[in-house]
Protein backbone atom coordinates (compact mmCIF):
# COMPACT_ATOMS: atom_id res chain seq x y z
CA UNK A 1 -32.88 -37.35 -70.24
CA UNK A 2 -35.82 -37.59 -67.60
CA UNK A 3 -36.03 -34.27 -65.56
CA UNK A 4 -38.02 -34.94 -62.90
CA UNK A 5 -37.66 -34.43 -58.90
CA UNK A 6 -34.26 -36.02 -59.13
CA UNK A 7 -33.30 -33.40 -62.33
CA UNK A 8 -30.73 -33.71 -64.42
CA UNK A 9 -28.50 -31.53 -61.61
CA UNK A 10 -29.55 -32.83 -58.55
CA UNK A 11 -27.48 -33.06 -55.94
CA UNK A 12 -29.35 -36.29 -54.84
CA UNK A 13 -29.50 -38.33 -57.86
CA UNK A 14 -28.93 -37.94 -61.26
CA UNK A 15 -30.60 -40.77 -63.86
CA UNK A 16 -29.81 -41.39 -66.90
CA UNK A 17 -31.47 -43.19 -69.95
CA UNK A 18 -31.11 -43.69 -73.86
CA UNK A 19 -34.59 -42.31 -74.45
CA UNK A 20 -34.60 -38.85 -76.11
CA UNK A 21 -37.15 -37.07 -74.17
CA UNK A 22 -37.06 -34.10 -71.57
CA UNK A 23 -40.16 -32.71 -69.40
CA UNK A 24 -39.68 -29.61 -66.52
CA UNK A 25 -42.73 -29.17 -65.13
CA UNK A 26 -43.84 -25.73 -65.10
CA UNK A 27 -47.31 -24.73 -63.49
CA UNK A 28 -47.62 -20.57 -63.77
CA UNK A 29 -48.35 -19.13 -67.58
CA UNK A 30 -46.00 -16.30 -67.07
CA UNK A 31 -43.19 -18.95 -66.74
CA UNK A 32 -44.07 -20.67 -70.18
CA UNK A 33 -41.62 -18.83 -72.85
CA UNK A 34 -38.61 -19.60 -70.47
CA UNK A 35 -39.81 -22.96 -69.47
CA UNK A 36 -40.38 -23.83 -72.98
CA UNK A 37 -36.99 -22.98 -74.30
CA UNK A 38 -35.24 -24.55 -71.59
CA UNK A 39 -37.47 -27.55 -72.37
CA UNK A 40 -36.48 -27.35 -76.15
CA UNK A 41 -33.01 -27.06 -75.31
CA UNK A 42 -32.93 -29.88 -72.30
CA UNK A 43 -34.60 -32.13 -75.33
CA UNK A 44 -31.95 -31.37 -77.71
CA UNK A 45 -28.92 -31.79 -75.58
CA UNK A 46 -29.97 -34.98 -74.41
CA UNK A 47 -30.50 -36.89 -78.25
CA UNK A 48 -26.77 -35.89 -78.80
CA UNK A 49 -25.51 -39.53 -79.01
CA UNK A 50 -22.36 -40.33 -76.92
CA UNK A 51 -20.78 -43.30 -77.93
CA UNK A 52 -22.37 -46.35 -76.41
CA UNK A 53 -25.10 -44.57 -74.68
CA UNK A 54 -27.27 -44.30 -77.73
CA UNK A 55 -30.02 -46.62 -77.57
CA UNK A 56 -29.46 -48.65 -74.23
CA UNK A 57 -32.19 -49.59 -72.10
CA UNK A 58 -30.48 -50.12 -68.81
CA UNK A 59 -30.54 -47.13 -66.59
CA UNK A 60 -27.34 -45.36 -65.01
CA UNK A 61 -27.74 -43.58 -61.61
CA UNK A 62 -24.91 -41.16 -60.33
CA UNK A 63 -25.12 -39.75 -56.54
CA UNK A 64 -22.90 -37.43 -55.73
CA UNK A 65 -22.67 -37.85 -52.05
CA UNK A 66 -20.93 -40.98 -52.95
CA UNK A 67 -19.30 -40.83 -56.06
CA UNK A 68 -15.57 -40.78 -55.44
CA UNK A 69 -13.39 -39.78 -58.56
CA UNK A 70 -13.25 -36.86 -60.43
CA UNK A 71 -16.03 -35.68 -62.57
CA UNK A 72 -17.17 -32.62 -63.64
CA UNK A 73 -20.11 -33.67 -64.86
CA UNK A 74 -21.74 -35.39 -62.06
CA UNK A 75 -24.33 -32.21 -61.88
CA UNK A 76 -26.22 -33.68 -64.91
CA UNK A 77 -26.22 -35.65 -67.70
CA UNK A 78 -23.14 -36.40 -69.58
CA UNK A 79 -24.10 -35.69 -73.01
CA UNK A 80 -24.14 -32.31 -71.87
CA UNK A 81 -19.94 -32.38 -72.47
CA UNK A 82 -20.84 -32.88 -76.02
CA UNK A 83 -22.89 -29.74 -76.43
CA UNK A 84 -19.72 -27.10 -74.93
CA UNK A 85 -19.62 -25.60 -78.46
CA UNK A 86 -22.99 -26.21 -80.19
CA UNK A 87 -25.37 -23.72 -77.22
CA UNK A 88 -25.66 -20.02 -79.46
CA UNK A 89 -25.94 -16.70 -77.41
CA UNK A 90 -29.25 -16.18 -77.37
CA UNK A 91 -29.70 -19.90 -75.72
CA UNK A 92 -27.14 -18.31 -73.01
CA UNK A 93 -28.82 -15.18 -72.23
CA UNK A 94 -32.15 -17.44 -71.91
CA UNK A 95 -30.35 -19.57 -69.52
CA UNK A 96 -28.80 -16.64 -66.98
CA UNK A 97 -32.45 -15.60 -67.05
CA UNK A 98 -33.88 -18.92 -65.57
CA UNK A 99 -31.26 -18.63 -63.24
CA UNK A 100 -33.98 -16.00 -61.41
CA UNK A 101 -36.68 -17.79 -62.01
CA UNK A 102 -39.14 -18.95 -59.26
CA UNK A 103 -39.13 -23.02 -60.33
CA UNK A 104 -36.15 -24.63 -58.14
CA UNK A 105 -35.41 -27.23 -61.07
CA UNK A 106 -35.55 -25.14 -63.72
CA UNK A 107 -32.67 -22.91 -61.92
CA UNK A 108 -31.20 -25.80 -61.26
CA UNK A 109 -30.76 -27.25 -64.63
CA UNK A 110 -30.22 -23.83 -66.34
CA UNK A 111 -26.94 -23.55 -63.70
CA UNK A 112 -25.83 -26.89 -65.13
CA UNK A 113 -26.02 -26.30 -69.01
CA UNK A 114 -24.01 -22.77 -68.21
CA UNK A 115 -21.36 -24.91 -67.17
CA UNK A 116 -21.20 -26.10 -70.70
CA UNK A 117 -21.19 -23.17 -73.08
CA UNK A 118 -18.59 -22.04 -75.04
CA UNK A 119 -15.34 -20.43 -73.38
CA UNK A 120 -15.73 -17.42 -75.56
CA UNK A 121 -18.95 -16.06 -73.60
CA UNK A 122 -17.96 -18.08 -70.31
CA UNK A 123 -16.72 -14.50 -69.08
CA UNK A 124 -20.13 -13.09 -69.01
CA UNK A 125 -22.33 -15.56 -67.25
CA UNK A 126 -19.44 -15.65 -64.58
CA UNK A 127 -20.87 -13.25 -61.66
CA UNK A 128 -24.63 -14.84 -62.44
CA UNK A 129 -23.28 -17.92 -61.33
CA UNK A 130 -21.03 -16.75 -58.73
CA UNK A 131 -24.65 -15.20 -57.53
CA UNK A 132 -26.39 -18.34 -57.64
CA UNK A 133 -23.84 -20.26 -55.64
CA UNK A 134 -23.51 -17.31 -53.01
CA UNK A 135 -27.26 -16.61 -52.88
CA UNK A 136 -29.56 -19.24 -54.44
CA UNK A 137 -31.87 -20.68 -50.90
CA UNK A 138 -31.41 -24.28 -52.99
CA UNK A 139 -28.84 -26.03 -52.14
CA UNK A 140 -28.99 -28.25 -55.28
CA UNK A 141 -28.38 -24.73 -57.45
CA UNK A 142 -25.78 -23.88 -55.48
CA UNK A 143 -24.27 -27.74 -56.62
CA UNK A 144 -24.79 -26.80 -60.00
CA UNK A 145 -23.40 -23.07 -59.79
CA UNK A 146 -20.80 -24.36 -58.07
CA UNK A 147 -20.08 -27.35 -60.44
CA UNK A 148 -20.90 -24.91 -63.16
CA UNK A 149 -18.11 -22.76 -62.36
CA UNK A 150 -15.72 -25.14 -62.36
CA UNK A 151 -16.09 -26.63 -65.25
CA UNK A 152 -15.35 -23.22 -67.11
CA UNK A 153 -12.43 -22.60 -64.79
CA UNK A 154 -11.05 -25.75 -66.19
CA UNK A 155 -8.68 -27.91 -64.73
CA UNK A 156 -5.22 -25.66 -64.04
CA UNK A 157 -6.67 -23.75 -60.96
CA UNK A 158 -2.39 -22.79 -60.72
CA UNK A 159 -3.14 -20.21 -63.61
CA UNK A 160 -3.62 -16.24 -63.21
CA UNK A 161 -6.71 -16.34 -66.11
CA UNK A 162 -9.14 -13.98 -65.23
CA UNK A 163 -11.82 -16.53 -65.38
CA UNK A 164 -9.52 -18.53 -62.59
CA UNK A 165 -8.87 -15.62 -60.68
CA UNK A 166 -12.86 -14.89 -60.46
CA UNK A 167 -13.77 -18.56 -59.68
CA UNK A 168 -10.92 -19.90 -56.82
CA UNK A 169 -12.55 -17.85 -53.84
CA UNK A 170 -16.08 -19.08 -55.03
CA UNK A 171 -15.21 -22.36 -55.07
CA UNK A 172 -13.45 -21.42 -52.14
CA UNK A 173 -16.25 -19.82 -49.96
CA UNK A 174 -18.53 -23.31 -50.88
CA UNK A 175 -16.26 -24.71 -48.91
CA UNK A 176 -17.61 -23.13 -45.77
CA UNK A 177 -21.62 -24.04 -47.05
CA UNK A 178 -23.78 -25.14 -44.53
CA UNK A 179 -24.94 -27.96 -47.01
CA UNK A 180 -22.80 -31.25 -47.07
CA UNK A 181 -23.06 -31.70 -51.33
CA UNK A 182 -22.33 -28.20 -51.60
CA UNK A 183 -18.81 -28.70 -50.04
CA UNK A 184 -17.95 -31.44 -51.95
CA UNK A 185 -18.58 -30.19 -55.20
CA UNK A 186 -16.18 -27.17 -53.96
CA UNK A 187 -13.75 -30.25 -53.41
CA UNK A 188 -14.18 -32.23 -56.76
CA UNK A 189 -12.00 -28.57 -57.93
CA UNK A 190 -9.31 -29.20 -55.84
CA UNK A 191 -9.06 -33.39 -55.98
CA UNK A 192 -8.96 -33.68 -60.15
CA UNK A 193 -6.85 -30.16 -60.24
CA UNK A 194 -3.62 -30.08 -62.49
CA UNK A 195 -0.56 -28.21 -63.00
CA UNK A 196 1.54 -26.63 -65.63
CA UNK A 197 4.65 -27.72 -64.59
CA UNK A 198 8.21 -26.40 -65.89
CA UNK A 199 10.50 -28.93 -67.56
CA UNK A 200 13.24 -28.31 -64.90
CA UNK A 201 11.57 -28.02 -61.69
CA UNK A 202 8.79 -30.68 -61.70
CA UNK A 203 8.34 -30.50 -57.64
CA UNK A 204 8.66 -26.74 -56.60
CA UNK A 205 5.70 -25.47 -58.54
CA UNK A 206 4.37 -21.81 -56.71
CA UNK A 207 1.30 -21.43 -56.38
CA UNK A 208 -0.91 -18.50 -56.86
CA UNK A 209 -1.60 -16.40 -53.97
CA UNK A 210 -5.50 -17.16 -55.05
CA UNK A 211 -4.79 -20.85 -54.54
CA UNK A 212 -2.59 -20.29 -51.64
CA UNK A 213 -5.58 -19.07 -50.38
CA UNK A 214 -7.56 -21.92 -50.21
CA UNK A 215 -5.18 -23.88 -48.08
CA UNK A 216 -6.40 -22.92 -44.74
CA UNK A 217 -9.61 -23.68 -45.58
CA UNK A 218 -9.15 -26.51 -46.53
CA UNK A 219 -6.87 -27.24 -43.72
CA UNK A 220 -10.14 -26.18 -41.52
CA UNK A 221 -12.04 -28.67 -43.60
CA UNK A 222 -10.08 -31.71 -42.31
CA UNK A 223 -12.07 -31.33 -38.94
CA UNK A 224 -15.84 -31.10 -40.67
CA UNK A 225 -18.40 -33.66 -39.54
CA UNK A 226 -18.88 -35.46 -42.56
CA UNK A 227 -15.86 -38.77 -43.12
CA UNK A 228 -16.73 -37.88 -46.96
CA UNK A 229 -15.50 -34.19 -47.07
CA UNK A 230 -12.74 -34.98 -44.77
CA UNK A 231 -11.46 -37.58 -46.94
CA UNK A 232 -12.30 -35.64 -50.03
CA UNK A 233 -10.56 -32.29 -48.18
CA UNK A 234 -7.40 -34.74 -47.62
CA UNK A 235 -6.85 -35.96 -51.23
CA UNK A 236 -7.56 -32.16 -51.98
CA UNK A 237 -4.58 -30.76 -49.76
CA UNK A 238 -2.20 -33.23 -51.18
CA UNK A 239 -2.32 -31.38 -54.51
CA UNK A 240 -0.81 -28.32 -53.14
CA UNK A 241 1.39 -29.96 -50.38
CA UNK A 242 4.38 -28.89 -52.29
CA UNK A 243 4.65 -25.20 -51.45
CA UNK A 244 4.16 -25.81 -47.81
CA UNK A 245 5.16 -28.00 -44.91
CA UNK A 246 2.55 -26.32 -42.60
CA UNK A 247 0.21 -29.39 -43.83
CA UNK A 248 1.94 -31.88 -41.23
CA UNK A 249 0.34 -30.49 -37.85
CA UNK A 250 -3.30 -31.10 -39.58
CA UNK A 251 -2.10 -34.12 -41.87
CA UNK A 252 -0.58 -36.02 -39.19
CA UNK A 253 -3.76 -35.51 -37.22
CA UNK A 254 -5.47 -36.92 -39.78
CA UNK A 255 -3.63 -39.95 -40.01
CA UNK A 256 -5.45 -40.65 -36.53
CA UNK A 257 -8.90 -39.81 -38.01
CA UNK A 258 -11.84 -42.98 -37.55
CA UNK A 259 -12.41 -42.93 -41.07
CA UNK A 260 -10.40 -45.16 -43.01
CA UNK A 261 -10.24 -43.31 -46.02
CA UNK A 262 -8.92 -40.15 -44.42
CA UNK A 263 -5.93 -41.73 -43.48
CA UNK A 264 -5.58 -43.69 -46.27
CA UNK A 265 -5.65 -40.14 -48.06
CA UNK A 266 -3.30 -39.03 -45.28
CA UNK A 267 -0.81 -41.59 -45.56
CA UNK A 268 -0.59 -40.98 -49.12
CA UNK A 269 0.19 -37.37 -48.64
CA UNK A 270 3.00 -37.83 -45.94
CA UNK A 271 4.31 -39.73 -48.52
CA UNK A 272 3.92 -37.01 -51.46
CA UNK A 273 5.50 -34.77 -48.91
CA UNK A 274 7.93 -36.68 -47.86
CA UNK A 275 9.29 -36.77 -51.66
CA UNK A 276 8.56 -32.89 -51.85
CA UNK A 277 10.51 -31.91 -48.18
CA UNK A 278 12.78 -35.15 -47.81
CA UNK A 279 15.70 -32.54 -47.04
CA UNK A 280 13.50 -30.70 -44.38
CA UNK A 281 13.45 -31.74 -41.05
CA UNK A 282 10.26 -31.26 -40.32
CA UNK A 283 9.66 -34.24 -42.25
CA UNK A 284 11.09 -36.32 -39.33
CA UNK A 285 7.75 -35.38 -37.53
CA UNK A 286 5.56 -37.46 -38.94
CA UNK A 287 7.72 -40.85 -38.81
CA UNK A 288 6.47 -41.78 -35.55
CA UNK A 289 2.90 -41.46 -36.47
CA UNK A 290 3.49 -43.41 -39.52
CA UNK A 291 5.75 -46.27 -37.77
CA UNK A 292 2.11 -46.07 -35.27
CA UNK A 293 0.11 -46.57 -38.93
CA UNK A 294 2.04 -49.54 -40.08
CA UNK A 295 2.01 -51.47 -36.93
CA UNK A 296 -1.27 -50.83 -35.42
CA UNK A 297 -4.14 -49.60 -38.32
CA UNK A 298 -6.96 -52.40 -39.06
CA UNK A 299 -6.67 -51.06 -42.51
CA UNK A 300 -4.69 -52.87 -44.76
CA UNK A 301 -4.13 -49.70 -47.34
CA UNK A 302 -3.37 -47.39 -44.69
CA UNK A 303 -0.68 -49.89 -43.15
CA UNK A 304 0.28 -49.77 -46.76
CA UNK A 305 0.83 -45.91 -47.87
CA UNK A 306 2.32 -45.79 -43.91
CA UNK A 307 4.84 -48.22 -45.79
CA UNK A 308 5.66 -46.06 -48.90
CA UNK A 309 5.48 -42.62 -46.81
CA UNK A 310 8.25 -43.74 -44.70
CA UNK A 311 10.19 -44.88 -48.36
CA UNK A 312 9.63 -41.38 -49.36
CA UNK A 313 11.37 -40.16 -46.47
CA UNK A 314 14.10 -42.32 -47.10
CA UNK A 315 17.37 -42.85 -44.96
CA UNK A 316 15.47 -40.03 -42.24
CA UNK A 317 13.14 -42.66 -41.42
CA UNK A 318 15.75 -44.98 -40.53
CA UNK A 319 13.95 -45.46 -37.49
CA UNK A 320 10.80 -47.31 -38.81
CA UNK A 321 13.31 -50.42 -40.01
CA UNK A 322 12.17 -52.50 -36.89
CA UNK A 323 8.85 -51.84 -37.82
CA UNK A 324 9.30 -52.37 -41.22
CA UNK A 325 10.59 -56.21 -40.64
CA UNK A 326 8.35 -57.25 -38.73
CA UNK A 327 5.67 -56.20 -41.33
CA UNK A 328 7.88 -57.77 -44.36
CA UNK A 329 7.88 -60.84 -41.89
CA UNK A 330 4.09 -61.14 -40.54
CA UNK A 331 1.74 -58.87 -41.98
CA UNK A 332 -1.06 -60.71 -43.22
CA UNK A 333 -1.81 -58.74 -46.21
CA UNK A 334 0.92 -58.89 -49.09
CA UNK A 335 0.63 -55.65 -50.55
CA UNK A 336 1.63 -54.14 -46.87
CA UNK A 337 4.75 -57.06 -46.91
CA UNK A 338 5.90 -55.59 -50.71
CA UNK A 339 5.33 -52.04 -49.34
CA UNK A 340 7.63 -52.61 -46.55
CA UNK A 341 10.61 -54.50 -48.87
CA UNK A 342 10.31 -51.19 -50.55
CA UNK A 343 10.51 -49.05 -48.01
CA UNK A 344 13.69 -50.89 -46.89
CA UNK A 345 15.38 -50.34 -49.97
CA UNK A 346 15.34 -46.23 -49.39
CA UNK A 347 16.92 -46.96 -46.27
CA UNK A 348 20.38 -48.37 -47.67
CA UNK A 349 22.79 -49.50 -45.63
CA UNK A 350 21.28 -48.52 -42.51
CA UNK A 351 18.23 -51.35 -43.34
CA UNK A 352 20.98 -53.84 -43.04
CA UNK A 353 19.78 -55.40 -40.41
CA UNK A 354 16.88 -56.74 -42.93
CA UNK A 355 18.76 -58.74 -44.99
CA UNK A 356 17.92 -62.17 -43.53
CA UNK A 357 14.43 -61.26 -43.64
CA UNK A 358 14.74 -60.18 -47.07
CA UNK A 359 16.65 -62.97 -47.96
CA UNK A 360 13.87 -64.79 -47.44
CA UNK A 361 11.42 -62.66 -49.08
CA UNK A 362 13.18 -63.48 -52.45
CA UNK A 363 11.57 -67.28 -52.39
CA UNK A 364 8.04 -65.35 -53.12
CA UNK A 365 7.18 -64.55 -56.35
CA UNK A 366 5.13 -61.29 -55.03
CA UNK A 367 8.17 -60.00 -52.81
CA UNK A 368 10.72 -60.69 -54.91
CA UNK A 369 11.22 -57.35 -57.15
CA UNK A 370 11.39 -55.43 -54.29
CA UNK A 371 13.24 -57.93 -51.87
CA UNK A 372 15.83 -58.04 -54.82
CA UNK A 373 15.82 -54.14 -55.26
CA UNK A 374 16.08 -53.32 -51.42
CA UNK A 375 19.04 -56.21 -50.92
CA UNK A 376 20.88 -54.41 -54.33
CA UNK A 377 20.69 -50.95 -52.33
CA UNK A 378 22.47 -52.61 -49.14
CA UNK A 379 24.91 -54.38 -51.25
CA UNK A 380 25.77 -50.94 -52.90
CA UNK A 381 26.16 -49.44 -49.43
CA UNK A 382 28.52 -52.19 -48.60
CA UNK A 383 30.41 -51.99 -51.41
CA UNK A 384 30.75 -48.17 -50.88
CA UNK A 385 32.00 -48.36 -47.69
CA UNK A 386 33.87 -51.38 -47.64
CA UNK A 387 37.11 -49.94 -46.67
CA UNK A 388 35.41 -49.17 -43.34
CA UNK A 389 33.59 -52.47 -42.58
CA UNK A 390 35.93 -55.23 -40.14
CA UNK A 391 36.85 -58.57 -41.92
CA UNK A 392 34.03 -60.21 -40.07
CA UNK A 393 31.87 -57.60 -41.43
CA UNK A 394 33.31 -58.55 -45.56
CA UNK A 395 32.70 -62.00 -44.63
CA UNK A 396 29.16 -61.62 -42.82
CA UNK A 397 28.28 -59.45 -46.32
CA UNK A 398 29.66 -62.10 -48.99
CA UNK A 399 28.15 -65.07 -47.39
CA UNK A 400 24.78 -62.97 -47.56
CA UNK A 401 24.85 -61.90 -50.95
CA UNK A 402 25.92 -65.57 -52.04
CA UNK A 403 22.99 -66.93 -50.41
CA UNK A 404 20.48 -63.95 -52.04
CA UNK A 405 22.13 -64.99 -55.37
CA UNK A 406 21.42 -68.67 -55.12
CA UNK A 407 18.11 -68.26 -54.36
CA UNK A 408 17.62 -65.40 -57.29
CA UNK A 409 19.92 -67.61 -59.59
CA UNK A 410 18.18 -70.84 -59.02
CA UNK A 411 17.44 -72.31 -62.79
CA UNK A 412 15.07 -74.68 -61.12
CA UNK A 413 12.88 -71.69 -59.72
CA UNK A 414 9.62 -71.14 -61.26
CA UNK A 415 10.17 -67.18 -62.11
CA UNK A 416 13.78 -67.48 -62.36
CA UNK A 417 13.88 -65.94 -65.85
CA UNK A 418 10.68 -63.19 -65.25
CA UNK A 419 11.34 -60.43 -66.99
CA UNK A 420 12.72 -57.23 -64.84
CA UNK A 421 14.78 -59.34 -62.81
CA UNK A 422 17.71 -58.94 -64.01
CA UNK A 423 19.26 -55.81 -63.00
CA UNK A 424 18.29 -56.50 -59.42
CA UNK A 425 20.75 -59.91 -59.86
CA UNK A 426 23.43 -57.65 -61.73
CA UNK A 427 23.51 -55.12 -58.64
CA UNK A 428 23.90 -58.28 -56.24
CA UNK A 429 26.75 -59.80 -58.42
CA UNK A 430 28.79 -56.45 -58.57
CA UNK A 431 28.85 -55.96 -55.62
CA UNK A 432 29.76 -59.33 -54.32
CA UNK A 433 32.25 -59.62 -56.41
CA UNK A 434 33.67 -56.27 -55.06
CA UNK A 435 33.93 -57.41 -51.79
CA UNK A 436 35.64 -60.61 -52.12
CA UNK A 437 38.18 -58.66 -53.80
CA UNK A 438 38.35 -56.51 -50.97
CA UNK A 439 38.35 -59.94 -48.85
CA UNK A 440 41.53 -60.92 -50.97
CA UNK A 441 42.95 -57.77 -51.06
CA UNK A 442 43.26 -57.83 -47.44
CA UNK A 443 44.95 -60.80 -47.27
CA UNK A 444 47.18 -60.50 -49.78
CA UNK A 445 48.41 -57.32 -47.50
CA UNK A 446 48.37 -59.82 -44.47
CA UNK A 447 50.32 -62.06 -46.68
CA UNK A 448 53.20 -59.62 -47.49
CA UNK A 449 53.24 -58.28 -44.00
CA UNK A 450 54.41 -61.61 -42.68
């Protein structure tokens, strides 16, 4: 690990190598016992081999203004993770004291290896961190505080630990920091956060009122200047989405944002909430915004998650099945067309007007799982209500199931026998043969009436 003026925590770059070596530049005598066992300890964290790393020659380099998944590591070098239970007390306490000292770097890095000592002392280098991330005039400490922080929070930020309870309005208040990196390492806690869930209510987990907290904020956050941190703020919200619906004002907004992962993100969560609130009906509000999405956005993945949102929101977005064609029909990208089939499907019987269109979906090997699965959910509706549809309406049904079935059944097709098929062609059968009995039921009765 090379510390230089890109350190091993910098919020600009962070490089990597296989060499064992370690230098922090220290120019003031009165710094050297601190420098030096920071320096010894920098060295010896970074020979701890890591699987594959050991030995390469070809340099890594991390940024985190644009990495985009969760890590909670990007404020240094990975082989740090390796050393959580090998750094003694005495290492710690020399480590909160370089957290004062006047070298930038050296804070810097000594944030970043506090993020990686045992959970047993974690408790007591808590408020020096939360004092470096509050206070520190670097911005690139307050990365690392922050970052540090979070790693010994851990990943269930749901939990009422003490060390959780002390960390969420931290992480919280970096929200609000005036420097860009600083923000979204506040984010990075609420993107890759989990929860405990209970075994019988997967989708109504309550969250703390510590977490339920941070949802205005990060609410607020949808409107800062940077695309990143709004984009980062919207996969954020969509983790705690399920305790409230007051998320589609600022989420629908969102969906109109110029950046096109924002409403990627957003389009993703309408959906999320859409499984979360499908009996509210304030999730009605955001069809027409998402009907907008799938018919007008340049993006091909927003047009997409616009798609599965409205699925989510099942028969209540009944209205987007105009839409919804003509995307199955003409949309030039297929994942949007296969999105779309899918969509249909949640709509049952009221996507009936699809059916030709999805008819002809089933001659494409990419559309046909979900052409088959959408056209098995009409059928079912018809065959539920088939005491209430007219005799033109049994016929109409029969003669389009028998065409869907020759066309699914065809021997000579090149995927006829694909695996995972063959419910969808089971669904189709039952209930065709359901409604030609109720075709010769009803004239049998016509029979004996004469």
């Amino acid at each position: 690990m090379v510390v230089s003026k890109n350190t091993s925590c910098s919020k600009k770059q962070v490089t990597q190598t296989g060499q064992a070596s370690a230098f922090i530049p220290v120019n003031f005598l009165v710094k050297f016992q601190v420098a030096l066992e920071i320096s010894f300890l920098c060295l010896w964290l970074s020979m701890l081999p890591i699987g594959n790393v050991w030995g390469q020659e070809k340099e890594r380099t991390l940024s985190v203004s644009s990495y985009q998944e969760p890590n909670r590591n990007y404020c240094g070098s990975e082989r740090t993770a390796r050393a959580r239970q090998r750094i003694g007390s005495q290492a710690v306490s020399d480590l909160v004291k370089a957290l004062r000292n006047r070298d930038t770097k050296l804070r810097a890095d000594a944030a970043h290896l506090l993020g990686s000592i045992d959970k047993k002392v974690a408790s007591q280098v808590i408020p020096n961190l939360i004092t470096a991330s509050k206070n520190d005039p670097d911005a690139e400490v307050r990365v690392c505080a922050v970052s540090a922080l979070i790693s010994i929070a851990g990943n269930d930020l749901n939990k009422s630990t003490p060390d959780v309870k002390a960390v969420i309005p931290v992480v919280i208040a970096a929200l609000k920091d005036s420097d860009t990196e600083v923000r979204l390492a506040a984010l990075i806690a609420f993107r890759s956060m989990s929860f405990t869930y209970s075994s019988d209510d997967n989708f109504n987990v309550k969250l703390t009122n510590e977490l339920k907290a941070a949802i205005p904020v990060l609410m607020e956050t949808l409107k800062d200047d940077n695309e990143q941190v709004r984009s980062n703020a919207t996969s954020a919200l969509s983790n705690m989405a399920k305790d409230t619906t007051s998320l589609f004002p600022v989420i629908i907004q969102a969906l109109k944002d110029k950046n096109d992962l924002v409403r990627i993100s957003a389009a993703s969560i309408l959906g999320r909430v859409g499984i979360w609130e499908r009996k509210s009906e304030e999730v009605v509000k955001a069809v027409p915004v998402l009907i907008t999405a799938l018919k007008e956005d340049k993006n091909a993945k927003v047009r997409s998650n616009a798609a599965y949102a409205l699925k989510f929101i099942g028969e209540k977005a009944a209205t987007a099945v105009p839409a919804l064609i003509e995307a199955l029909k003409n949309d030039l990208d297929f994942q949007v067309r296969s999105s779309a089939a899918s969509a249909l499907e949640s709509m049952g019987e009221k996507a009936a007007t699809a059916v030709p269109v999805l008819i002809e979906a089933l001659k494409k090997l990419e559309l046909k799982y979900n052409a088959e699965e959408a056209l098995g959910r009409i059928a079912e509706s018809w065959q539920d209500n088939a005491t209430k549809l007219s005799n033109q309406e049994v016929d109409l049904a029969i003669s389009y199931l028998e065409t869907a079935l020759n066309i699914a059944e065809n021997p000579k097709s090149e995927y006829a026998n694909l695996p995972g098929f063959a419910e969808g062609k089971k669904r189709l059968r039952r209930s065709l043969n359901f409604l030609k009995k109720e075709k010769d039921s009803r004239l049998f009765s016509k029979t004996r009436l004469r």
